[in-house]
N, C-alpha and C. Protein backbone atom coordinates (compact mmCIF):
# COMPACT_ATOMS: atom_id res chain seq x y z
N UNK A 1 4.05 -5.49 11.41
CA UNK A 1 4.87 -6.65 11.10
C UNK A 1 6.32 -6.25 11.31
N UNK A 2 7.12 -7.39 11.77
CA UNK A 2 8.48 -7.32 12.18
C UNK A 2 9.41 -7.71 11.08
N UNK A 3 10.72 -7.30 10.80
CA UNK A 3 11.31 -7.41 10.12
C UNK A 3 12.93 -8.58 10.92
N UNK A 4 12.58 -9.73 11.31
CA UNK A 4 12.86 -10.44 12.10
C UNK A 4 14.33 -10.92 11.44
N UNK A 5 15.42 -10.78 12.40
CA UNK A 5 16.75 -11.38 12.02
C UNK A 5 17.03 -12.95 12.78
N UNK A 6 16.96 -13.64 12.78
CA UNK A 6 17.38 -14.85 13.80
C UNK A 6 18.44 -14.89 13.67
N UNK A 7 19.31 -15.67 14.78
CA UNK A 7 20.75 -16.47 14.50
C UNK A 7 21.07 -17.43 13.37
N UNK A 8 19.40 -18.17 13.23
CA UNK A 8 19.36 -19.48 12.52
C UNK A 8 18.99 -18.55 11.22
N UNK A 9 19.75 -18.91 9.84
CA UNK A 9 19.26 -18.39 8.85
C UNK A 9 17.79 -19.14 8.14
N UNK A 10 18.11 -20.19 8.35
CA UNK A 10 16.64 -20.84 8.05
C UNK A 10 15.60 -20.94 9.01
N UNK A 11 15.40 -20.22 9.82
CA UNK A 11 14.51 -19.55 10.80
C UNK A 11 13.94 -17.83 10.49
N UNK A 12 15.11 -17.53 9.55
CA UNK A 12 14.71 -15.99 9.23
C UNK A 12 13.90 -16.36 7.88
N UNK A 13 14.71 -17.60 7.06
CA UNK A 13 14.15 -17.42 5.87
C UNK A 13 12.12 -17.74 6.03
N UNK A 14 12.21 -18.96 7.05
CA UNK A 14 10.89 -19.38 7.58
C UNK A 14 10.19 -18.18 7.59
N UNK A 15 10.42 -17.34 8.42
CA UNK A 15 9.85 -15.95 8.92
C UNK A 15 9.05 -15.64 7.85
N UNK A 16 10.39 -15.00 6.97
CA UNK A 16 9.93 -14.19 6.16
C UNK A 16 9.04 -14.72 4.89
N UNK A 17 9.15 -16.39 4.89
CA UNK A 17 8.05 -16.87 4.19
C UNK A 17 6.69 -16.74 4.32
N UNK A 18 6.30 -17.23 5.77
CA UNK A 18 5.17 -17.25 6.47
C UNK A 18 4.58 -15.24 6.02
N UNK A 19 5.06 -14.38 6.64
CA UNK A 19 5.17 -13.14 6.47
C UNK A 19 4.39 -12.28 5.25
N UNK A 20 5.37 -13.58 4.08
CA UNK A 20 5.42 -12.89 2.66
C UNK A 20 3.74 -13.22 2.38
N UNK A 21 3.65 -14.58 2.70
CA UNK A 21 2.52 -15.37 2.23
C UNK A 21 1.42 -14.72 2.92
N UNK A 22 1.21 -14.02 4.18
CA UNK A 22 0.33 -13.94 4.99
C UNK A 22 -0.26 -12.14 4.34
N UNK A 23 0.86 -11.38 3.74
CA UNK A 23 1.11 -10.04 3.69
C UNK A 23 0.17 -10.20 2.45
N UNK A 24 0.10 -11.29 0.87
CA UNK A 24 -0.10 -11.08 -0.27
C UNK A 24 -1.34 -11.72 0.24
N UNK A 25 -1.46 -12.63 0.46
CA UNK A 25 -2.66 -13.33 0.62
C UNK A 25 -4.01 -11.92 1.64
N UNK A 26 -3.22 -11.20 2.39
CA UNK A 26 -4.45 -10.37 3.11
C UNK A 26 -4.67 -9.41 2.25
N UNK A 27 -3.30 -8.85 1.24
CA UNK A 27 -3.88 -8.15 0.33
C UNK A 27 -4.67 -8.53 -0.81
N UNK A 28 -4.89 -9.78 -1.07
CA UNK A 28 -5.61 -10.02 -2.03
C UNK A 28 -7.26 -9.92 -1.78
N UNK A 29 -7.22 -10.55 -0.54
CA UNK A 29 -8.58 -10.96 0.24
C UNK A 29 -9.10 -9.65 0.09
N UNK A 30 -8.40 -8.67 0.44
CA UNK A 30 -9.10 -7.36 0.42
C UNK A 30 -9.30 -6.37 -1.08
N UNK A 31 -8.88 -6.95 -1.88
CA UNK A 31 -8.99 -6.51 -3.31
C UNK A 31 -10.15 -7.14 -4.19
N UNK A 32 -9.98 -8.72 -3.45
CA UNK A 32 -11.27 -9.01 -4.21
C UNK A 32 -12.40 -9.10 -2.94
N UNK A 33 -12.45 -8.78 -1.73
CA UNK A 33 -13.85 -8.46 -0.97
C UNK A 33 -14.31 -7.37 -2.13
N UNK A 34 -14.02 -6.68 -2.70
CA UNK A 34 -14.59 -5.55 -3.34
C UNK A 34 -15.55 -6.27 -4.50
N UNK A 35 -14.75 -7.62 -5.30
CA UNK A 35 -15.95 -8.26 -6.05
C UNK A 35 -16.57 -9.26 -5.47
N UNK A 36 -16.85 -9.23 -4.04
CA UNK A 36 -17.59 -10.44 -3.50
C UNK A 36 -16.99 -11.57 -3.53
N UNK A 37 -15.71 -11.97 -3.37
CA UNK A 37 -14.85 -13.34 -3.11
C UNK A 37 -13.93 -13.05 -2.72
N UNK A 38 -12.96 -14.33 -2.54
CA UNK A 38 -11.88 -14.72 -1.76
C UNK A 38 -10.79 -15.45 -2.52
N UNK A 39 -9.69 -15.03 -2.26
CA UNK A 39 -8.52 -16.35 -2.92
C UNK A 39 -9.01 -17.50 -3.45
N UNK A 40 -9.65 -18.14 -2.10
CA UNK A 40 -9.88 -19.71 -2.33
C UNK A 40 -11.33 -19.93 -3.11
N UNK A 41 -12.35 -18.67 -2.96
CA UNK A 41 -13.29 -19.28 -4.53
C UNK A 41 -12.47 -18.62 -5.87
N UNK A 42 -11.83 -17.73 -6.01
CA UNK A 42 -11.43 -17.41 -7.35
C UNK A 42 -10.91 -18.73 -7.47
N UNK A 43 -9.47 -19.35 -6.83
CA UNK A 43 -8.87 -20.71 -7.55
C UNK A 43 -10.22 -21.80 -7.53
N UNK A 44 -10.96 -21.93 -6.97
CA UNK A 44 -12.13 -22.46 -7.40
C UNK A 44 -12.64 -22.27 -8.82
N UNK A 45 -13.13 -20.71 -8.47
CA UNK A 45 -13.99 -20.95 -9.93
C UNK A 45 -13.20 -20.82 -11.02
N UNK A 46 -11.52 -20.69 -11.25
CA UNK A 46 -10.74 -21.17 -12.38
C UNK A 46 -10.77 -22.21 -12.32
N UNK A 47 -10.73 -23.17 -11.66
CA UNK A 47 -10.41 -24.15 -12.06
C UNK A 47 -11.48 -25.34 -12.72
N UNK A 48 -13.13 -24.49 -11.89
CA UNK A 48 -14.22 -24.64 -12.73
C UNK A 48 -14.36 -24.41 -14.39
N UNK A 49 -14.14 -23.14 -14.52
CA UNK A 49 -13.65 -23.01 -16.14
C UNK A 49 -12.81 -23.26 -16.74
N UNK A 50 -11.49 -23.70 -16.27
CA UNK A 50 -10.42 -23.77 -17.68
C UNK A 50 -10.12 -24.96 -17.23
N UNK A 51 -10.58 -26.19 -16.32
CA UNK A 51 -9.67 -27.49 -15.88
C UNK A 51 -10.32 -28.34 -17.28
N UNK A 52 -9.27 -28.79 -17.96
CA UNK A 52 -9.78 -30.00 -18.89
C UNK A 52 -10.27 -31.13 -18.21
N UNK A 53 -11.56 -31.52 -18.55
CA UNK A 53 -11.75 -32.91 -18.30
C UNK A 53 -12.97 -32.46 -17.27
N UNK A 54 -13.49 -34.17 -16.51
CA UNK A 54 -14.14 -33.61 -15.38
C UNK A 54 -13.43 -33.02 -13.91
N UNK A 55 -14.34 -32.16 -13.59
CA UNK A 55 -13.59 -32.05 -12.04
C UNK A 55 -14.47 -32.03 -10.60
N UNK A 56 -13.25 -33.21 -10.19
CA UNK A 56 -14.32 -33.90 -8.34
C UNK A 56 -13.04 -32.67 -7.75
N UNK A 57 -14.16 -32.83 -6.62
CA UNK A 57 -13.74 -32.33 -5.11
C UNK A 57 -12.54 -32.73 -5.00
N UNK A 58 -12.38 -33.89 -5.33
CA UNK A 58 -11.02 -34.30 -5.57
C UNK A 58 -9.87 -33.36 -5.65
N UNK A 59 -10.41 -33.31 -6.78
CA UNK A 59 -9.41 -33.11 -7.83
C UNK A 59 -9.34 -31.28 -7.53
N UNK A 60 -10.10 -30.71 -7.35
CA UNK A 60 -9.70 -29.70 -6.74
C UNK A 60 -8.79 -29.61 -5.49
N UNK A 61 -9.17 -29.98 -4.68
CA UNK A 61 -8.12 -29.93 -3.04
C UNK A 61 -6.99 -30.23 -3.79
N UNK A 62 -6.23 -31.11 -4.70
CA UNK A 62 -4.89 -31.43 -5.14
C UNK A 62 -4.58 -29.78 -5.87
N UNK A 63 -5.76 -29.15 -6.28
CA UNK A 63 -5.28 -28.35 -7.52
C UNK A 63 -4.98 -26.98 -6.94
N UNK A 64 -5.64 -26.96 -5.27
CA UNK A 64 -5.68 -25.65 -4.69
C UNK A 64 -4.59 -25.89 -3.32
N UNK A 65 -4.37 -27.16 -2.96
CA UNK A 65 -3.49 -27.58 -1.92
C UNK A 65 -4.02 -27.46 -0.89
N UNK A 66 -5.43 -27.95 -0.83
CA UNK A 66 -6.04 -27.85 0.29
C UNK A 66 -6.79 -29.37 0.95
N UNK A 67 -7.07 -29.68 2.20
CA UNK A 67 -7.83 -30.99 2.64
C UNK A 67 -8.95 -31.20 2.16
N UNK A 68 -9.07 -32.24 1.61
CA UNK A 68 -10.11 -32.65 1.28
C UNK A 68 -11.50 -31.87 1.90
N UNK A 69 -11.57 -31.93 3.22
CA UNK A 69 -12.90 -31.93 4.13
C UNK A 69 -12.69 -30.12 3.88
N UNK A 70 -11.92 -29.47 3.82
CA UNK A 70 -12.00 -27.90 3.60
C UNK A 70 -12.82 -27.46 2.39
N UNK A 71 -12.07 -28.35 1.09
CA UNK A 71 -12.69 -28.00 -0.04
C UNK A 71 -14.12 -28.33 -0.22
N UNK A 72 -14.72 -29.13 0.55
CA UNK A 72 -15.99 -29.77 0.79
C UNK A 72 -17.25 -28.34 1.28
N UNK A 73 -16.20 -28.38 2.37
CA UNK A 73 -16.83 -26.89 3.09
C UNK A 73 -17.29 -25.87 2.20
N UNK A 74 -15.74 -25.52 1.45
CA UNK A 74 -16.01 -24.33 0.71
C UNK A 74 -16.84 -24.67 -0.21
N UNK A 75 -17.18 -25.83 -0.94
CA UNK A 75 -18.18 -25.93 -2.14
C UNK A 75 -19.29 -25.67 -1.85
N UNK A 76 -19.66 -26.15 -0.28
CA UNK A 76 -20.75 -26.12 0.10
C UNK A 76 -21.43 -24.76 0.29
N UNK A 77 -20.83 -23.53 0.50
CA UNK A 77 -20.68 -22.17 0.88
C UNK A 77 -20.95 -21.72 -0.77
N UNK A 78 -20.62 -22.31 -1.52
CA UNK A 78 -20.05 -21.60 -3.43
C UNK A 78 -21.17 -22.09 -3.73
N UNK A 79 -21.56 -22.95 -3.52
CA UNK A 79 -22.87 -23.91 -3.75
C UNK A 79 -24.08 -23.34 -3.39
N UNK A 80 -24.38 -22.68 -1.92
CA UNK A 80 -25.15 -22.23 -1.23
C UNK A 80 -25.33 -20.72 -1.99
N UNK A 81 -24.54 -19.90 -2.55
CA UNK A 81 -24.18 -18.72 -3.05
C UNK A 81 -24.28 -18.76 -4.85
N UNK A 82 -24.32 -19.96 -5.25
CA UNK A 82 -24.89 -20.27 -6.35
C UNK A 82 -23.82 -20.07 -7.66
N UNK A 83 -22.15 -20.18 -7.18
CA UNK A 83 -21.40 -20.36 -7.86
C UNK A 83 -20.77 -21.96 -8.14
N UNK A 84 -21.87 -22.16 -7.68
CA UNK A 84 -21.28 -23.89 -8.62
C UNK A 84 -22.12 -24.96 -8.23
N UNK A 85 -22.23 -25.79 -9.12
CA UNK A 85 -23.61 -27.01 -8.44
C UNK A 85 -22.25 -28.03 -8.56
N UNK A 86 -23.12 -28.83 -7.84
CA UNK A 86 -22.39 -30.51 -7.82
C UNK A 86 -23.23 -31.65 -8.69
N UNK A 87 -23.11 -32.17 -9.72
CA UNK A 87 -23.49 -33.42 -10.17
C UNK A 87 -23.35 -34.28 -9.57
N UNK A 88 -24.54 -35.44 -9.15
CA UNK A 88 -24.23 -36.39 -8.61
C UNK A 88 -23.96 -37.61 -9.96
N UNK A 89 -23.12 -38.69 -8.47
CA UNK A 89 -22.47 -39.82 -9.50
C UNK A 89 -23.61 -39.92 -10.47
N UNK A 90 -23.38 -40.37 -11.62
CA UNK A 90 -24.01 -41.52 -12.43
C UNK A 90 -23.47 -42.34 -12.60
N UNK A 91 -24.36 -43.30 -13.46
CA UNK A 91 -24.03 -44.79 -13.36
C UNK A 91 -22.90 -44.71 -14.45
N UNK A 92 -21.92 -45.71 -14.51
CA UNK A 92 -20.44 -46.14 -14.91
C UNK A 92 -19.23 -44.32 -14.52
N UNK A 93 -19.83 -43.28 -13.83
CA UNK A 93 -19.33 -42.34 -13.35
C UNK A 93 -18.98 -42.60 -11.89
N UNK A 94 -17.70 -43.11 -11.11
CA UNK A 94 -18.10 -43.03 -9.69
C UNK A 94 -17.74 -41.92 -9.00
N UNK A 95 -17.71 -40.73 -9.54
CA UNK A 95 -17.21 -39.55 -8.58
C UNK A 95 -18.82 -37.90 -9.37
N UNK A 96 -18.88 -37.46 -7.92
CA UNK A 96 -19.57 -36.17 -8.04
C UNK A 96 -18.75 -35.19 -8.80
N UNK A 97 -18.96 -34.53 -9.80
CA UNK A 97 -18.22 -33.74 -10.03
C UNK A 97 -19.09 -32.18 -10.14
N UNK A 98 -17.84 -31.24 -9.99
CA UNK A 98 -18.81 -30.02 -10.00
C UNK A 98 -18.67 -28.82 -11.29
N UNK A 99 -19.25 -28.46 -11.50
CA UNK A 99 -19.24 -27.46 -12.47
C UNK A 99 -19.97 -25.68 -12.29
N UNK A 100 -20.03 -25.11 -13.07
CA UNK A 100 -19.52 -23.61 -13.03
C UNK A 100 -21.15 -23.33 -13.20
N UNK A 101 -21.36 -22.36 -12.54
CA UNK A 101 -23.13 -21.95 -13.07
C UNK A 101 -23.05 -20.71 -13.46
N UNK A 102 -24.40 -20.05 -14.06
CA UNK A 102 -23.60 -19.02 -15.02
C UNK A 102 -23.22 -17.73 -13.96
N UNK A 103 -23.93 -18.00 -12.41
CA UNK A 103 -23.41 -16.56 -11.68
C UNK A 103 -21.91 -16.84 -11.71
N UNK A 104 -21.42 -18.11 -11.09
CA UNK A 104 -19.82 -18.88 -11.00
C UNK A 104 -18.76 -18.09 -12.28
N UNK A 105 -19.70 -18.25 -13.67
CA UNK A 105 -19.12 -17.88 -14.77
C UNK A 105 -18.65 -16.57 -14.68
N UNK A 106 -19.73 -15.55 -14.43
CA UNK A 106 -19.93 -13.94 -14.25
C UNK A 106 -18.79 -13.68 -13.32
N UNK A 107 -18.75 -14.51 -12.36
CA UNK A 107 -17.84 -13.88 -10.79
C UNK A 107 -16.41 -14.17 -11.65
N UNK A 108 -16.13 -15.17 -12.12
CA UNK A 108 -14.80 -15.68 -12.31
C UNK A 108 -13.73 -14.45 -13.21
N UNK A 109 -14.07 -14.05 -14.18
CA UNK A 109 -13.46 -13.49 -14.58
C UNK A 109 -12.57 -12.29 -13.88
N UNK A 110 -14.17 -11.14 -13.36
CA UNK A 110 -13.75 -9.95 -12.36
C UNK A 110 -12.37 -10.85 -11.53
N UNK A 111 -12.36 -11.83 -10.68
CA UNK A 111 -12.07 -12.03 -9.66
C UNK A 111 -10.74 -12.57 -10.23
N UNK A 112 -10.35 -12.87 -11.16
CA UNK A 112 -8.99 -13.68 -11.78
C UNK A 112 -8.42 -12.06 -12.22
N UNK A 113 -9.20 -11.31 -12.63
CA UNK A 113 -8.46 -10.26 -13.02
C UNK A 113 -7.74 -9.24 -11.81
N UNK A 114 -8.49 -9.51 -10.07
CA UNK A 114 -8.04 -8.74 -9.31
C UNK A 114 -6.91 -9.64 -8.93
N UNK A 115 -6.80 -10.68 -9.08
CA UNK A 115 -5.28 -11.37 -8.87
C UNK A 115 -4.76 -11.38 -9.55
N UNK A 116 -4.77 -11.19 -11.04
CA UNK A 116 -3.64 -10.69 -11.98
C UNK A 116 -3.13 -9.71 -11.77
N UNK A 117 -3.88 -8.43 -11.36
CA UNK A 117 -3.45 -7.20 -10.90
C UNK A 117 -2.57 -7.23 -9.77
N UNK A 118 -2.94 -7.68 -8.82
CA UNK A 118 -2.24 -8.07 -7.51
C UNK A 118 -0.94 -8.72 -7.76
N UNK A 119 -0.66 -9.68 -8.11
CA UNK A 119 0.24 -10.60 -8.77
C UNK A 119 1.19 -9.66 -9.88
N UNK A 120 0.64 -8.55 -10.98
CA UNK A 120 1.49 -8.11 -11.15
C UNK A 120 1.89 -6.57 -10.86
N UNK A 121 1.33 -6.11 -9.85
CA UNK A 121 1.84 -5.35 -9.16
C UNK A 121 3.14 -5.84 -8.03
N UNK A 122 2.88 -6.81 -7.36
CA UNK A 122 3.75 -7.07 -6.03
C UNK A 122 4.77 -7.62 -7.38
N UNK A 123 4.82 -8.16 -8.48
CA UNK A 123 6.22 -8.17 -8.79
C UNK A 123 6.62 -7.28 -9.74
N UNK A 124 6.41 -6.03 -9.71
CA UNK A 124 6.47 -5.04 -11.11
C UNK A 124 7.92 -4.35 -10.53
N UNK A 125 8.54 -4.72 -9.19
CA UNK A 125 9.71 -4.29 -9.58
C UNK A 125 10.62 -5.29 -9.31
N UNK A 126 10.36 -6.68 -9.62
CA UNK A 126 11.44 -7.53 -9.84
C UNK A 126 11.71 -7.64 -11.31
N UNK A 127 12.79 -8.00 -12.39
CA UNK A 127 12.65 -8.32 -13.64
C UNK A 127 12.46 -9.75 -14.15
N UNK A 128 12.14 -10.16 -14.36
CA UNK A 128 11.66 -11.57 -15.21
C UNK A 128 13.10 -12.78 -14.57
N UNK A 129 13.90 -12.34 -14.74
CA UNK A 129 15.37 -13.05 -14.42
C UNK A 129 15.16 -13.28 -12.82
N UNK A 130 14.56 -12.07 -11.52
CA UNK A 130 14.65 -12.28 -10.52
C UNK A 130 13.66 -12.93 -10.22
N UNK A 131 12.14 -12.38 -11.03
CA UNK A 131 11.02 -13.81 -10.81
C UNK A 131 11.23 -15.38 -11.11
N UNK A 132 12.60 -15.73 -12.22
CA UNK A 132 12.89 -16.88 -12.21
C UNK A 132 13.31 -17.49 -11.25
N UNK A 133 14.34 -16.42 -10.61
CA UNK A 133 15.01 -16.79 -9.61
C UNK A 133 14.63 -17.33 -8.25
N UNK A 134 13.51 -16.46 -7.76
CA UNK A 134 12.87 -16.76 -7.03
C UNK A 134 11.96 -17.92 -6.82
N UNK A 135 11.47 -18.24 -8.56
CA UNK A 135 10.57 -19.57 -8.49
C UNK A 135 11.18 -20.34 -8.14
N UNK A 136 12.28 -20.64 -8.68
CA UNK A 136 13.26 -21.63 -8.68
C UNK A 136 13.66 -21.63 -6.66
N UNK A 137 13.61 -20.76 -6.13
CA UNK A 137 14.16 -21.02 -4.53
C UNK A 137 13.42 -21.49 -4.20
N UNK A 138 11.33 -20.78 -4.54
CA UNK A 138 10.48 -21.59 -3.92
C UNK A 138 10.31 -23.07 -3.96
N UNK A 139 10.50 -23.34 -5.51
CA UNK A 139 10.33 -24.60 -6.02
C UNK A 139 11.03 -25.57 -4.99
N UNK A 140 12.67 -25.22 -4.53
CA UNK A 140 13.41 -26.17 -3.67
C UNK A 140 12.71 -26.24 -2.48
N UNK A 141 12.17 -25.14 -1.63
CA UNK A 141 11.70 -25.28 -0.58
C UNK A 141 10.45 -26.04 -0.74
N UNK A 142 9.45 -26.14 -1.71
CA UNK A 142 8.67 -26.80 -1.99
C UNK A 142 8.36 -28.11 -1.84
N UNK A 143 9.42 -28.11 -2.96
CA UNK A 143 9.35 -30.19 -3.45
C UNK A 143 10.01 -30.60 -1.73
N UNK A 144 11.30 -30.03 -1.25
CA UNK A 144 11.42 -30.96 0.11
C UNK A 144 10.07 -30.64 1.23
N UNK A 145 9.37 -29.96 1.41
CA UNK A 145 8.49 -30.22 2.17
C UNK A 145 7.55 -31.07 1.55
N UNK A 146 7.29 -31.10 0.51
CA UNK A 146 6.64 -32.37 -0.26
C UNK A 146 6.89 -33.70 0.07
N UNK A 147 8.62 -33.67 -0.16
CA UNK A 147 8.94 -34.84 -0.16
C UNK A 147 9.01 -35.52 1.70
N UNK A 148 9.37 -34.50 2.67
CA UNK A 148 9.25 -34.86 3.75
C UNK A 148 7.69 -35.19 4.22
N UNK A 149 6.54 -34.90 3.63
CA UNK A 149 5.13 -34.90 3.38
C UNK A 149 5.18 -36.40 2.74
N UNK A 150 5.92 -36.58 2.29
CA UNK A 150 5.80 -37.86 1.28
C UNK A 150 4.70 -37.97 0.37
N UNK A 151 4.46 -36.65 -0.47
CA UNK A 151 3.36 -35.93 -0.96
C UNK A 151 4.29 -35.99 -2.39
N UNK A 152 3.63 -36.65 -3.73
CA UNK A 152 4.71 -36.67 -4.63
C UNK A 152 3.76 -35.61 -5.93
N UNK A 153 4.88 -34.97 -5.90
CA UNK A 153 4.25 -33.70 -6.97
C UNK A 153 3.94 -34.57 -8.53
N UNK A 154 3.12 -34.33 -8.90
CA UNK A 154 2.27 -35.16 -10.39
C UNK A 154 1.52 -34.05 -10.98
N UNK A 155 2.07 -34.20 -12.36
CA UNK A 155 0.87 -33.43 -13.34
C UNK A 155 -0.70 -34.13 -13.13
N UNK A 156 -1.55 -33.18 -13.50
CA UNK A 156 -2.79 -33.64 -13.94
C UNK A 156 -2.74 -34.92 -15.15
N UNK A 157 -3.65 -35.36 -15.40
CA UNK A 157 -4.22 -36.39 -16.17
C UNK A 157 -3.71 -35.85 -17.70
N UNK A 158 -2.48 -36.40 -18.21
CA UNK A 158 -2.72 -35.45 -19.75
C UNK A 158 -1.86 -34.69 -19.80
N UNK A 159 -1.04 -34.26 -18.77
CA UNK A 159 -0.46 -33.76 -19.26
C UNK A 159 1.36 -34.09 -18.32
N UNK A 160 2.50 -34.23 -19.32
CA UNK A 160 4.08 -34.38 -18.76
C UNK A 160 4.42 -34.26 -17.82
N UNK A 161 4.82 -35.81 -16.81
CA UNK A 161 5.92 -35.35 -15.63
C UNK A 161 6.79 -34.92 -15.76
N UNK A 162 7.34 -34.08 -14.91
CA UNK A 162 8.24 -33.43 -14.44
C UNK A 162 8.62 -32.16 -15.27
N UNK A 163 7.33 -31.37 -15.96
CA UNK A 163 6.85 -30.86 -16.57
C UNK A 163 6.07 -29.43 -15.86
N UNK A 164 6.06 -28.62 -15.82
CA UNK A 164 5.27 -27.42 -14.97
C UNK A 164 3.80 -27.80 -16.44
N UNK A 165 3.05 -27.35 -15.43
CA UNK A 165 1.65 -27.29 -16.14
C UNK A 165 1.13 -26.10 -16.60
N UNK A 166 1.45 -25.97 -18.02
CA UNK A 166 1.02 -24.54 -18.36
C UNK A 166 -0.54 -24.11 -18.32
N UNK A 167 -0.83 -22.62 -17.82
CA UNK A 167 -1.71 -22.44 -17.47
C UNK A 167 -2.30 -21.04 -18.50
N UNK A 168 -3.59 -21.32 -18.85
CA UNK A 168 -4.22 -19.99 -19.58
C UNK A 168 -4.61 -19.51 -18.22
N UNK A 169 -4.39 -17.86 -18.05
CA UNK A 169 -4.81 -17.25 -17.36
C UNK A 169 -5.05 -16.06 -17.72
């Protein structure tokens, strides 16, 4: 990997986003291949266990930032592997929702704990003040690609706009 200067500063910052994201994300993949998953089933199967309420396919793709038809895929794969069944509708219910089975249960924990590790290793030498700092830059770059998305950031069901959603982890 290149350590890329552009003319355009928001071409370097791009860079080094794409970069950052691509660098943590391959290290994770490879921390938890060791417990048999991936990024995208760990935020799965958290969100199987700790999401209040029911949870559709839906409502996952919003919760992981992913397309609809992806998260479909992947259930189907988590499903096939026996970390999560799907309920079908019932009557006055109109959405499938899915839930945690007890292998789903077993995997989740190991696998939240190799991204806690990960997560606080890559920031164990920033201090709390520079992790603010930083949320706060992402956050701007965020909400305007949101907003140029015309994608409007919303709490879950229950809980305060314009509010971060606190999370047990």
């Amino acid at each position: 990997m290149y350590d890329f200067q552009f003319p355009d500063t928001a071409l370097t910052t791009h860079t080094m986003l794409r970069q950052t994201w691509a660098a943590v994300n391959k290290l994770a993949e490879t921390k938890l291949a060791k417990v048999g998953l991936t990024p995208e089933k760990v935020a799965v199967l958290w969100a199987c266990r700790d999401y209040p309420g029911r949870l559709t396919p839906a409502e996952i793709a919003r919760l992981v930032f992913r397309e609809n038809q992806t998260v479909a895929g992947l259930l189907n794969r988590m499903e096939k592997e026996g970390f999560v069944k799907r309920v079908p509708k019932r009557k006055g219910q109109p959405f499938t929702e899915i839930k945690l089975t007890s292998k789903g249960e077993k995997a989740c924990a190991p696998g939240i704990e190799v991204m806690k590790s990960v997560v606080t290793e890559l920031a164990a030498d920033m201090s709390a003040n520079k992790q603010e700092q930083l949320q706060n830059l992402l956050r701007i770059v965020r909400d305007r690609a949101l907003q140029d998305l015309r994608i409007e950031s919303h709490p879950p069901r229950g809980y305060a706009k314009g509010q971060p959603v606190p999370v047990n982890w």
